[in-house]
N, C-alpha and C. Protein backbone atom coordinates (compact mmCIF):
# COMPACT_ATOMS: atom_id res chain seq x y z
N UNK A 1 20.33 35.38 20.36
CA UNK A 1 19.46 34.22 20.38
C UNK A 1 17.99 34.63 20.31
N UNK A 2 17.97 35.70 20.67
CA UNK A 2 15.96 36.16 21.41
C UNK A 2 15.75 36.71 19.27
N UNK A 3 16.42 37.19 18.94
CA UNK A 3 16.09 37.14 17.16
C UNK A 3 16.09 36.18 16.44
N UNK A 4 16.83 35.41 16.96
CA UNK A 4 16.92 34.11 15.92
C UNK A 4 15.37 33.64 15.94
N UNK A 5 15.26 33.40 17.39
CA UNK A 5 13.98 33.07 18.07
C UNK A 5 12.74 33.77 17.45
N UNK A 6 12.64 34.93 17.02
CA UNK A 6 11.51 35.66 16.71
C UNK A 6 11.88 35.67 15.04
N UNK A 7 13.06 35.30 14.60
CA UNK A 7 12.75 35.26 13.00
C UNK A 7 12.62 34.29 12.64
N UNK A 8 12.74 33.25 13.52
CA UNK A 8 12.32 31.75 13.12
C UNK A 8 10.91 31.68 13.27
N UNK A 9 9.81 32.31 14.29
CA UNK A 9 8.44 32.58 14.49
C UNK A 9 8.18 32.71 13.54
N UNK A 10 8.54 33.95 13.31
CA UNK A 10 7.71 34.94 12.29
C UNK A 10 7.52 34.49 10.52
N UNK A 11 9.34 33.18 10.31
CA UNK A 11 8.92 32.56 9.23
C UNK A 11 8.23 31.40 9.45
N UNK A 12 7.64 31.12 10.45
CA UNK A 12 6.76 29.86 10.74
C UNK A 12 4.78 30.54 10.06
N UNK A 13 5.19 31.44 11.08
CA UNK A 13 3.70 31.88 10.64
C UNK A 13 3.37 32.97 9.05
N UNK A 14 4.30 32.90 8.63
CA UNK A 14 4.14 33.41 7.27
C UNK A 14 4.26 32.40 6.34
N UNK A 15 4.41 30.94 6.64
CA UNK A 15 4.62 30.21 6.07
C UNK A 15 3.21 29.40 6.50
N UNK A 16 2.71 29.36 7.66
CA UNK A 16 1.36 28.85 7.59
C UNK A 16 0.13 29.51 6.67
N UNK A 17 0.59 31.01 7.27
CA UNK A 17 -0.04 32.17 6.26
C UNK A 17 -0.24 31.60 4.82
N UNK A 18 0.24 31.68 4.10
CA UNK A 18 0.37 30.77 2.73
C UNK A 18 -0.10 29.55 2.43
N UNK A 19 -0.18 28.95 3.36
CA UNK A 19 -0.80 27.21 3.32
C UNK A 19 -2.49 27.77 3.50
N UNK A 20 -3.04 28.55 4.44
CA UNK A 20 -4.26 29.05 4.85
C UNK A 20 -4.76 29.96 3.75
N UNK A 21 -4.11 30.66 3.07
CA UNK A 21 -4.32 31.86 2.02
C UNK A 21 -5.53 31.25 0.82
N UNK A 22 -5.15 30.19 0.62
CA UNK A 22 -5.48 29.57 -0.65
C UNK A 22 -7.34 29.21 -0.42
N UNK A 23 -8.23 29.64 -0.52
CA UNK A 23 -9.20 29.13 -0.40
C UNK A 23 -9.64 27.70 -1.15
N UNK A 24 -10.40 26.59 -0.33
CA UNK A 24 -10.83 25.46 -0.58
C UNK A 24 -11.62 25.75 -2.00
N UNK A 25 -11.68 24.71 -2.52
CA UNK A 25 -12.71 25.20 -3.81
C UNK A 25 -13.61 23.62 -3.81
N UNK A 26 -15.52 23.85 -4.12
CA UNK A 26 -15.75 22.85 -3.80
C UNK A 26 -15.32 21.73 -4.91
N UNK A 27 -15.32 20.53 -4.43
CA UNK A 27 -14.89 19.35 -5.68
C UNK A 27 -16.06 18.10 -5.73
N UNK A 28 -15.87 17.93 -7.35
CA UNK A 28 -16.60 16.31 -6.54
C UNK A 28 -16.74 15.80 -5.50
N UNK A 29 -18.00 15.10 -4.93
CA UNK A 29 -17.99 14.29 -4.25
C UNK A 29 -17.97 14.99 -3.23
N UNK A 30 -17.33 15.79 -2.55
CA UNK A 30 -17.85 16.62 -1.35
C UNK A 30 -19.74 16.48 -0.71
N UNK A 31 -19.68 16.54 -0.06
CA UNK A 31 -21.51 16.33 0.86
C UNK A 31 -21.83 17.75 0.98
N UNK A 32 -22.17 18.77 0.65
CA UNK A 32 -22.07 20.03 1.41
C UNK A 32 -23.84 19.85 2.02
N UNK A 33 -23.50 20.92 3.39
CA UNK A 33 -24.92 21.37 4.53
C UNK A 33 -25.22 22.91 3.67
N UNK A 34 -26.72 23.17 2.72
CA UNK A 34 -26.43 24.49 2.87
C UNK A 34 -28.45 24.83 3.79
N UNK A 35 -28.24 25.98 4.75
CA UNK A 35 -29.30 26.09 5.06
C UNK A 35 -29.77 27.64 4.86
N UNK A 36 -31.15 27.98 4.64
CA UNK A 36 -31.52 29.50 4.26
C UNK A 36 -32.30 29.93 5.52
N UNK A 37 -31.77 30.72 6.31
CA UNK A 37 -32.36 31.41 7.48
C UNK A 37 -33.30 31.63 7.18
N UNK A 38 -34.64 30.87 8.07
CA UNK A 38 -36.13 31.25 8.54
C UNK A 38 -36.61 30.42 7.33
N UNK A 39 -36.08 29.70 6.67
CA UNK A 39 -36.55 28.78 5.50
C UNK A 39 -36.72 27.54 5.21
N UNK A 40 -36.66 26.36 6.73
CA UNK A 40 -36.58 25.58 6.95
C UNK A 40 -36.89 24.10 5.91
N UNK A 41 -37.76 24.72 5.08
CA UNK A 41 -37.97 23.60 3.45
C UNK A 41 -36.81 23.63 2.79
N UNK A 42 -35.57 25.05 2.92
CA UNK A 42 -34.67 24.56 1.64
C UNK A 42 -33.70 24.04 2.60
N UNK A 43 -33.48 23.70 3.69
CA UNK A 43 -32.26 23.29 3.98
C UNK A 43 -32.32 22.20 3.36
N UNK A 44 -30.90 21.91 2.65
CA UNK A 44 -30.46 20.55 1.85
C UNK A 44 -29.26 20.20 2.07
N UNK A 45 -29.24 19.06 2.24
CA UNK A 45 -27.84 17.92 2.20
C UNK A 45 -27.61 17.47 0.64
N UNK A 46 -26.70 17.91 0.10
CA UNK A 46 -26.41 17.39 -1.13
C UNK A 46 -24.60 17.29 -1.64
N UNK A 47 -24.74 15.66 -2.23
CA UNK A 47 -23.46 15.49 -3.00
C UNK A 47 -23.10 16.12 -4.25
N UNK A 48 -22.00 16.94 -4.33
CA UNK A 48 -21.60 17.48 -5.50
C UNK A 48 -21.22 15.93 -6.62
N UNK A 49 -22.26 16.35 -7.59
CA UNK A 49 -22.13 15.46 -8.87
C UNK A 49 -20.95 15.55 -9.68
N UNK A 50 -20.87 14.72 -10.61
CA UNK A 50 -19.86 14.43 -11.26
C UNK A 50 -19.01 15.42 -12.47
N UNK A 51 -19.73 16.55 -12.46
CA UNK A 51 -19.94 17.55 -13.41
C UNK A 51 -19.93 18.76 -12.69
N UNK A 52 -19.66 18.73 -11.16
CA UNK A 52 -20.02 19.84 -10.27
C UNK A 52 -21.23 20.27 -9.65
N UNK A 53 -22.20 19.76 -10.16
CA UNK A 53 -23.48 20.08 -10.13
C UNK A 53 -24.69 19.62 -8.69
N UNK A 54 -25.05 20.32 -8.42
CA UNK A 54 -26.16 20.36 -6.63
C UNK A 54 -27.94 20.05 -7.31
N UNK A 55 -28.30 19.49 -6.60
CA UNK A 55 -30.04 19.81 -6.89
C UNK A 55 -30.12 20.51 -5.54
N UNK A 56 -30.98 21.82 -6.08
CA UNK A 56 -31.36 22.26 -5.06
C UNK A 56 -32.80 23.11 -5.22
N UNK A 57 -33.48 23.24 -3.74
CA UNK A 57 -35.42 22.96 -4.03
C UNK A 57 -35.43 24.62 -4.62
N UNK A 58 -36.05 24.63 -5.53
CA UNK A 58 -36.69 25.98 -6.30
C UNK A 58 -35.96 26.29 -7.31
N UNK A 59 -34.67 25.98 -7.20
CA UNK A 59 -33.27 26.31 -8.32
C UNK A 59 -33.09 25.09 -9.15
N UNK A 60 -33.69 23.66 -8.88
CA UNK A 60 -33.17 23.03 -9.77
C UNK A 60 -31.31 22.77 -9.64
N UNK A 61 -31.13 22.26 -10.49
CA UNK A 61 -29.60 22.00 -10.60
C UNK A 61 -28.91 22.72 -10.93
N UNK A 62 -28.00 23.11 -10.09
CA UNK A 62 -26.22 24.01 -9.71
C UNK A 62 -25.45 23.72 -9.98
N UNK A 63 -24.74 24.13 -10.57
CA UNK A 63 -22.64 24.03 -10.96
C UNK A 63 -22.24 24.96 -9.82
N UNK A 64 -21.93 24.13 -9.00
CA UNK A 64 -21.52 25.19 -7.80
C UNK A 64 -19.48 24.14 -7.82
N UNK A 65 -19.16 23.72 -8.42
CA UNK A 65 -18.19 22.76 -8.55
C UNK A 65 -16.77 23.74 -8.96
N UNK A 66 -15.71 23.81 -8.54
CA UNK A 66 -15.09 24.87 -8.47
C UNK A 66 -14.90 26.36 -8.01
N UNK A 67 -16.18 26.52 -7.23
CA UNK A 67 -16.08 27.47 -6.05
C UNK A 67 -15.68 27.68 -5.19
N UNK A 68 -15.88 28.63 -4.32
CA UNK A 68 -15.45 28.52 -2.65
C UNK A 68 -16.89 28.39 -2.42
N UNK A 69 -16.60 28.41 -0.99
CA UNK A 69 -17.89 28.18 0.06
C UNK A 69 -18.55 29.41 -0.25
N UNK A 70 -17.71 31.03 -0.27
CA UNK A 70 -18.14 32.04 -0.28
C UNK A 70 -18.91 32.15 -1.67
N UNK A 71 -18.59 31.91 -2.52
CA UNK A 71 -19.02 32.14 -3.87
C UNK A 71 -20.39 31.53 -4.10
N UNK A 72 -20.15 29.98 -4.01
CA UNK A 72 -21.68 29.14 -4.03
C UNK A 72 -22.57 29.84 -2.75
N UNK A 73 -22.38 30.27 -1.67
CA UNK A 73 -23.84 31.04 -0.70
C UNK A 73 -23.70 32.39 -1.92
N UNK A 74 -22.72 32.98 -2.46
CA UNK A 74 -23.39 34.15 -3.10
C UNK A 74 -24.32 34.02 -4.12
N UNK A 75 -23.58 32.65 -4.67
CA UNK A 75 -24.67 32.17 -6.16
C UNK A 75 -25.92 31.71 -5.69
N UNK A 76 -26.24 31.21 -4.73
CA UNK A 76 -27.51 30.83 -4.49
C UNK A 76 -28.39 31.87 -3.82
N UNK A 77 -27.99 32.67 -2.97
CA UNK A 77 -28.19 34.05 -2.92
C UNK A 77 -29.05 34.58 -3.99
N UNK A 78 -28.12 34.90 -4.68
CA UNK A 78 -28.53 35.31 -5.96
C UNK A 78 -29.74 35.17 -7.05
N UNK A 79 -29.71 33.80 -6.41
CA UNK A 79 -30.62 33.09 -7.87
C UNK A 79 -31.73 33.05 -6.68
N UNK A 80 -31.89 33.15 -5.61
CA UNK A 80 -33.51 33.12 -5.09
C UNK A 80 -33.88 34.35 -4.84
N UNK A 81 -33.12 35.33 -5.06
CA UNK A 81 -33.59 36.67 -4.90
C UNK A 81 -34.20 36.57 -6.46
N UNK A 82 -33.89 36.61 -7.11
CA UNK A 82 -34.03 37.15 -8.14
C UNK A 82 -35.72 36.67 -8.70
N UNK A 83 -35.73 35.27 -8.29
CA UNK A 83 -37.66 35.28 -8.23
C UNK A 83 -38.00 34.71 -7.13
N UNK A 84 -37.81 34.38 -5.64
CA UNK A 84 -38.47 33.85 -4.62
C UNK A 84 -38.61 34.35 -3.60
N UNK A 85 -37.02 34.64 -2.94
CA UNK A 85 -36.97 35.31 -1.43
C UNK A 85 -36.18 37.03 -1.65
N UNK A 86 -36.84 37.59 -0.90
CA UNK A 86 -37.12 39.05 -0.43
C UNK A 86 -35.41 39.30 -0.28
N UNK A 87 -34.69 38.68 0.78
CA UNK A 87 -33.45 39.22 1.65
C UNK A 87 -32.98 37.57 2.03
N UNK A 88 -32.74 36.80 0.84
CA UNK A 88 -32.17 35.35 1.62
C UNK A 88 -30.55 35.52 2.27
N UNK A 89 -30.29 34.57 3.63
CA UNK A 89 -29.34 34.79 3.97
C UNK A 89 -29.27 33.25 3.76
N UNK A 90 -28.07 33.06 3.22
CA UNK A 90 -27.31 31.81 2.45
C UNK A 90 -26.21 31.36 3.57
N UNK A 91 -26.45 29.84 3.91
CA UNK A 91 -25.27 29.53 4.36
C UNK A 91 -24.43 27.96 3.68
N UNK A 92 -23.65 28.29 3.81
CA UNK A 92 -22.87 26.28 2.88
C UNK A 92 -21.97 26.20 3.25
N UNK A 93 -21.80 24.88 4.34
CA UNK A 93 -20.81 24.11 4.78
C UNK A 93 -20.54 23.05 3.90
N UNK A 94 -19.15 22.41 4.23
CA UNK A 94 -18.77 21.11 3.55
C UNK A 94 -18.84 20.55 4.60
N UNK A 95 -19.95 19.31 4.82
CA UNK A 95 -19.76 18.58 5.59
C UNK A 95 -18.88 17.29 5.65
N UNK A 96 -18.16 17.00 4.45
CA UNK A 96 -17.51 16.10 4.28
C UNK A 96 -16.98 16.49 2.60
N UNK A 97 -15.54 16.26 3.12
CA UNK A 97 -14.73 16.41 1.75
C UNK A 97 -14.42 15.27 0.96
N UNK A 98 -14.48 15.65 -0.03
CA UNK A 98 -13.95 13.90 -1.28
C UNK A 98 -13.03 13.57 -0.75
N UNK A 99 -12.87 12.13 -0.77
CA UNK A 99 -11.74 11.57 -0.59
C UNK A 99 -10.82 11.58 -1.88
N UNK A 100 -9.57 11.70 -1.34
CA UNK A 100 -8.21 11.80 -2.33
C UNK A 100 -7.89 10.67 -2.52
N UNK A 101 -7.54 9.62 -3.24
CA UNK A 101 -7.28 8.64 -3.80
C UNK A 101 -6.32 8.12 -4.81
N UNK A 102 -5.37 7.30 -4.65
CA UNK A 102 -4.62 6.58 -5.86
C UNK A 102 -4.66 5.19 -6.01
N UNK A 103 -4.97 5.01 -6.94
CA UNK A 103 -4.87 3.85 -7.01
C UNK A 103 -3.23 2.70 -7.24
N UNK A 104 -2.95 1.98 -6.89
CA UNK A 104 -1.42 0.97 -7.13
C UNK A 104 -1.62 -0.02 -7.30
N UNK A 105 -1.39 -1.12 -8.30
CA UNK A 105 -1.17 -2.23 -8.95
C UNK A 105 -0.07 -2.39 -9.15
N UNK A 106 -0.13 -3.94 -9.58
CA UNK A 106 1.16 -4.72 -9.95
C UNK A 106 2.04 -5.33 -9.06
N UNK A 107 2.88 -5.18 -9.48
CA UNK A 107 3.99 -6.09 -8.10
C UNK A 107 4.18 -5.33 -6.69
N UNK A 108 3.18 -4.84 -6.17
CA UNK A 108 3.36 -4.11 -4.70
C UNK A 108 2.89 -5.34 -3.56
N UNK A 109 3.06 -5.34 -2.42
CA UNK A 109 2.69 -6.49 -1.55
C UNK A 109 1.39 -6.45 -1.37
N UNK A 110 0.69 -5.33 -1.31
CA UNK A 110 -0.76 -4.68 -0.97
C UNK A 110 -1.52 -3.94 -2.23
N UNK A 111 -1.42 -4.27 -3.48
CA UNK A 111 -2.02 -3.75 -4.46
C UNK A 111 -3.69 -3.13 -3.86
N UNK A 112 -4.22 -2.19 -4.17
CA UNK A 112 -5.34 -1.65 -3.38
C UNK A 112 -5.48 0.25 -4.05
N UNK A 113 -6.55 0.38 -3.28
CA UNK A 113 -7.04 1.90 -3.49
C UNK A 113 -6.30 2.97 -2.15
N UNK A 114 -5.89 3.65 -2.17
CA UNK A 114 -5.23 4.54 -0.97
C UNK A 114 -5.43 5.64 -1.09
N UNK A 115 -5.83 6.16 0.59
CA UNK A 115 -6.36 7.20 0.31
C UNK A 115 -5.02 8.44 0.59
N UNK A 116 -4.77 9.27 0.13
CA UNK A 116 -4.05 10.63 -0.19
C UNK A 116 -4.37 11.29 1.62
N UNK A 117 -3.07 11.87 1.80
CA UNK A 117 -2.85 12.53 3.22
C UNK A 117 -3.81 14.40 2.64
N UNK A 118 -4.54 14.35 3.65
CA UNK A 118 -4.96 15.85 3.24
C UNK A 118 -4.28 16.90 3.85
N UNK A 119 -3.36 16.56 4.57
CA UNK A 119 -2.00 17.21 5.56
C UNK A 119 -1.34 18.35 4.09
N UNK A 120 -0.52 17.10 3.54
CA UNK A 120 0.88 17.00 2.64
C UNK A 120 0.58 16.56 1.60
N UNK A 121 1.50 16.79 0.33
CA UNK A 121 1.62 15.98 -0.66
C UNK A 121 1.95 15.28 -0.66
N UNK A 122 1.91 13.28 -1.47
CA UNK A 122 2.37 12.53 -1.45
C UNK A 122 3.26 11.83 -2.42
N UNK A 123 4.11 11.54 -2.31
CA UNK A 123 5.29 11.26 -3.72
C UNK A 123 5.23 9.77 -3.86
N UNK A 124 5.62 9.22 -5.11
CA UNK A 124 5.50 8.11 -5.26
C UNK A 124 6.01 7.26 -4.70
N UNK A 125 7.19 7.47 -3.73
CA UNK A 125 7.84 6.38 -2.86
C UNK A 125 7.15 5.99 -2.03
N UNK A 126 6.69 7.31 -1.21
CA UNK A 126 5.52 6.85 0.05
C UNK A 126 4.31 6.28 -0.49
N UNK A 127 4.17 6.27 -1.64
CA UNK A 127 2.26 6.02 -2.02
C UNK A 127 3.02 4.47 -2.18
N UNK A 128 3.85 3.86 -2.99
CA UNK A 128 4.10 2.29 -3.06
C UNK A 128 4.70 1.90 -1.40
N UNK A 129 5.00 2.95 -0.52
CA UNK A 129 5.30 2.53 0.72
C UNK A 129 4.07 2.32 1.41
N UNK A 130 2.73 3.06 1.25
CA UNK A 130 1.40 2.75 1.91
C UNK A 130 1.28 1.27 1.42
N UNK A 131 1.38 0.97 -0.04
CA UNK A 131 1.08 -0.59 -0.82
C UNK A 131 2.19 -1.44 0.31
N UNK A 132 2.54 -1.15 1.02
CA UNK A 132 3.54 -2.55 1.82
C UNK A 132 4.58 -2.99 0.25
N UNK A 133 5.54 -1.53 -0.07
CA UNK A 133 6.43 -1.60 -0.64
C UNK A 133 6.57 -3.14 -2.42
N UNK A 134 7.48 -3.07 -3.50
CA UNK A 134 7.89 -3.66 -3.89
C UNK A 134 7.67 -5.21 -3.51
N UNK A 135 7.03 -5.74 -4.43
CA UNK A 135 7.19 -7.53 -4.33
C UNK A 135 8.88 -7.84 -4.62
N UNK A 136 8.78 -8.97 -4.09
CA UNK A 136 9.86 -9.56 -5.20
C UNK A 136 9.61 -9.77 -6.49
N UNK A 137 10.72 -9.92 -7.31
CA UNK A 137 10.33 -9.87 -8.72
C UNK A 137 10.14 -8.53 -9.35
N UNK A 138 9.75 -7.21 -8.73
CA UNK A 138 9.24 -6.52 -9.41
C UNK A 138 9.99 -5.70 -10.34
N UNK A 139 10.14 -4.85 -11.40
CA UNK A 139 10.32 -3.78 -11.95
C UNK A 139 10.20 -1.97 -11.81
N UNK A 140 11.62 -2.20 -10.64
CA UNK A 140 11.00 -0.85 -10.20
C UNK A 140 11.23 0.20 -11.11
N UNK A 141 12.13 0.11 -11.81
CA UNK A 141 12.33 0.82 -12.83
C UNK A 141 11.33 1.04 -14.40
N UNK A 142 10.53 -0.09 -13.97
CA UNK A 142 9.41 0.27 -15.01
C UNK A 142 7.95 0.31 -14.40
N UNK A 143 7.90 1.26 -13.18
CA UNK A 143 7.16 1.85 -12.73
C UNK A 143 6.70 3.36 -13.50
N UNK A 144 5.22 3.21 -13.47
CA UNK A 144 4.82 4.32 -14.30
C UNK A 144 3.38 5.20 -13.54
N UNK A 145 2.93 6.41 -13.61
CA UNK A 145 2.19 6.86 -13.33
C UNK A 145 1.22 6.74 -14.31
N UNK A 146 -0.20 6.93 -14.32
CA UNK A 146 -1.33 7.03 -15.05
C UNK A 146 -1.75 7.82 -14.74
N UNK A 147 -1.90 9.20 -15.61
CA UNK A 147 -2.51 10.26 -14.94
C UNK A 147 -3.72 11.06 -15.71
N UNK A 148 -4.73 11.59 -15.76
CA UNK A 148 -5.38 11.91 -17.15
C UNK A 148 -5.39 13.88 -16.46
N UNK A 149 -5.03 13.88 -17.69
CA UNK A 149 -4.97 15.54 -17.80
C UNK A 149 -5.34 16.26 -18.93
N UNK A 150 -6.39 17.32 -18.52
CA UNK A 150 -6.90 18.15 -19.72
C UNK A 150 -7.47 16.94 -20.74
N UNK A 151 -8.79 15.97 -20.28
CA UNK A 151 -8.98 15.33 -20.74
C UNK A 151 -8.21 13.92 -21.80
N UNK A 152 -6.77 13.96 -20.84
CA UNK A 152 -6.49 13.16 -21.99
C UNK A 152 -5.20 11.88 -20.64
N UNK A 153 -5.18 11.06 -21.01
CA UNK A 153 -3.99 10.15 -20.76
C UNK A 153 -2.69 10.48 -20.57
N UNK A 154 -2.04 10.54 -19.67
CA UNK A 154 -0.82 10.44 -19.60
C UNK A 154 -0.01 9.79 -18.97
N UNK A 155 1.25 9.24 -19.16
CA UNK A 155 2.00 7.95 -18.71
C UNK A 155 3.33 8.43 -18.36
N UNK A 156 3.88 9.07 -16.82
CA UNK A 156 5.13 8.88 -16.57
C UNK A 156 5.54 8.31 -15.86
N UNK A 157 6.70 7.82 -17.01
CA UNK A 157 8.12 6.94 -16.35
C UNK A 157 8.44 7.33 -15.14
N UNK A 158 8.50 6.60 -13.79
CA UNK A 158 9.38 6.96 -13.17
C UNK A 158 10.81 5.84 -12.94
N UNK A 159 11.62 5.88 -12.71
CA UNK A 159 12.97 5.28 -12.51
C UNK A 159 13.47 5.03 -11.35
N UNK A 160 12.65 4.19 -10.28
CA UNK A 160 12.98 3.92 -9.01
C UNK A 160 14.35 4.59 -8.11
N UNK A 161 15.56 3.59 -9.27
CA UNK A 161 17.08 3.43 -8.70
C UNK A 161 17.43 4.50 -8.72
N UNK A 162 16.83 6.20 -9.28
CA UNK A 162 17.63 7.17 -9.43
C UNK A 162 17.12 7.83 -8.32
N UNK A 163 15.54 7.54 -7.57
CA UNK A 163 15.38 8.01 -6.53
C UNK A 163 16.12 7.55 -4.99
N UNK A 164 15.97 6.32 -5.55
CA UNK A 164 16.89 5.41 -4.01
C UNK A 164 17.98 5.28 -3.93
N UNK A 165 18.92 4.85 -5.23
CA UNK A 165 20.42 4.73 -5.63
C UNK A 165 21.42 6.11 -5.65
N UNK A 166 20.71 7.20 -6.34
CA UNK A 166 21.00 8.28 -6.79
C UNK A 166 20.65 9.33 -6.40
N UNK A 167 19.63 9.11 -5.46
CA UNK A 167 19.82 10.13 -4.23
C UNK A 167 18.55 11.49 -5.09
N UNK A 168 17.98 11.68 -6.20
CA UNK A 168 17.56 12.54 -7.05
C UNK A 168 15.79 12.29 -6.47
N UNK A 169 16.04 13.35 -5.94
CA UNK A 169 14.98 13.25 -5.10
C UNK A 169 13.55 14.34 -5.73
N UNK A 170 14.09 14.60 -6.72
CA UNK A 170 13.07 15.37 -7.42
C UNK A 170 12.51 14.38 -9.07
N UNK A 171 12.99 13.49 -8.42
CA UNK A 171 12.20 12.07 -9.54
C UNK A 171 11.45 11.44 -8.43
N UNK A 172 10.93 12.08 -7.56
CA UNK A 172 10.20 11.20 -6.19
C UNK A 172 9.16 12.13 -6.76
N UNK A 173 8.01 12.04 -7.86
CA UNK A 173 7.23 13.14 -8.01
C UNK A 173 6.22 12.99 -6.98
N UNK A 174 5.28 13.99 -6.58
CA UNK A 174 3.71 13.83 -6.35
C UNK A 174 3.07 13.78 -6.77
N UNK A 175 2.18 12.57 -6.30
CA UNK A 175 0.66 12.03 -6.87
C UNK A 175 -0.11 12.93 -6.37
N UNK A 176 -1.20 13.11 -7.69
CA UNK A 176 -2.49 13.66 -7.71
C UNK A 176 -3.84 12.83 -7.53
N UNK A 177 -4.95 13.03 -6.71
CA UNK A 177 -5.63 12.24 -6.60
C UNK A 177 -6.41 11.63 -8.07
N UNK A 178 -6.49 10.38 -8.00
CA UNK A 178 -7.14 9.69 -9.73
C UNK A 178 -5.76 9.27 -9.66
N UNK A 179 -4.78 9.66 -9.96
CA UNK A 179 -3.45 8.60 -10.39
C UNK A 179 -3.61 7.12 -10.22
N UNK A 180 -2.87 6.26 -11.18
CA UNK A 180 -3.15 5.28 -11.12
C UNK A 180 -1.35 4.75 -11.24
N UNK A 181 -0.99 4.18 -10.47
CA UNK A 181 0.73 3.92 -10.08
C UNK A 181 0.51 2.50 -10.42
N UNK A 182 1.50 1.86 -11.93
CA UNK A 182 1.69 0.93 -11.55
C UNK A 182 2.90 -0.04 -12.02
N UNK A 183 3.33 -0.72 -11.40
CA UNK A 183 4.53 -1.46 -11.30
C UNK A 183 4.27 -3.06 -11.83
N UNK A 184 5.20 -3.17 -13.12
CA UNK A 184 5.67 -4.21 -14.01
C UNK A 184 6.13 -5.39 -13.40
N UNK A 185 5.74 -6.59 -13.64
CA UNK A 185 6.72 -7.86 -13.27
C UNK A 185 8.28 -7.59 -14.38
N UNK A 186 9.28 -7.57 -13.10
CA UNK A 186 10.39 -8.03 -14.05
C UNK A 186 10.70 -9.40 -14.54
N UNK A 187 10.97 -9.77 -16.00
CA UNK A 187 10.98 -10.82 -16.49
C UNK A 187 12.46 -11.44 -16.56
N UNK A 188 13.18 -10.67 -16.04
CA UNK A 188 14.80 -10.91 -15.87
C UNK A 188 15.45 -11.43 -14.44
């Protein structure tokens, strides 16, 4: 029992290990704090723009958008050494992360904007279960995702009855934040 006990640990924390491994990268919409020791003019509060991009005082505007935290203090680092400060020490917090979002229409009881668990992934049963589930009338089977990828549109089918009826639980996909879920009046 005292092994079971310690190999069940040990895959707990190698399994958190992995969830933690992955560094944050910044995204839209994030607020980040960054401040420059003994430099009290550049500390700045700024929203990452739509393009990735920071204003920040002496540098002008940043693509700091797909970084880590570590990377953007190196890039800015960088770029004030190079014509302003002597030995800058760079710091950048996220003071607030984008919100994750899907949107659901159509025959749901609660059609609305919802925001995405930053825990877990969320699959499409639970995201029309946040909407206060299926109207009557509806078409669950001609429920579809809206998703845009690599600049472009995309539309999948999902098939309700094969997730609930049929037990196929890998047609329960996960939503990505921007998805747009939405569910058909049935006319039958």
């Amino acid at each position: 029992m005292k092994y079971f006990i310690l190999i069940f640990f040990m895959f707990i924390m190698l399994n958190f290990s992995n969830v933690f491994s992955e560094e944050y990268k910044i995204e839209t919409g994030d607020v980040l704090g960054i401040t420059v020791y003994e430099q009290p003019d550049l500390t700045t509060k700024a929203r990452v723009g739509s393009k990735g991009e920071i204003a920040f005082p002496l540098l002008g505007t940043l693509e700091i958008g797909e970084l880590t935290v570590a990377e953007a203090e190196s890039k800015i680092t960088n770029l004030l050494k190079q014509d302003y400060l002597v030995n800058p020490q760079v710091n950048v917090f996220i003071e607030e992360y984008h919100p994750k979002k899907v949107f659901i229409m159509g025959f749901v009881n609660k059609p609305g904007e919802y925001e995405l668990s930053k825990d877990r992934p969320t699959t499409v049963l639970e995201a029309i279960t946040m909407a206060g589930g299926f109207k009557q009338g509806a078409s669950q089977n001609g429920t579809k995702i809206i998703r845009v990828e690599n600049n472009s549109q995309v539309t999948i089918p999902i098939k309700i009855t094969d997730i609930t009826e049929k037990g196929n639980k890998e047609k329960d996909i996960t939503i990505k934040p921007g998805d747009v879920i939405v569910v058909p009046e049935s006319f039958f």
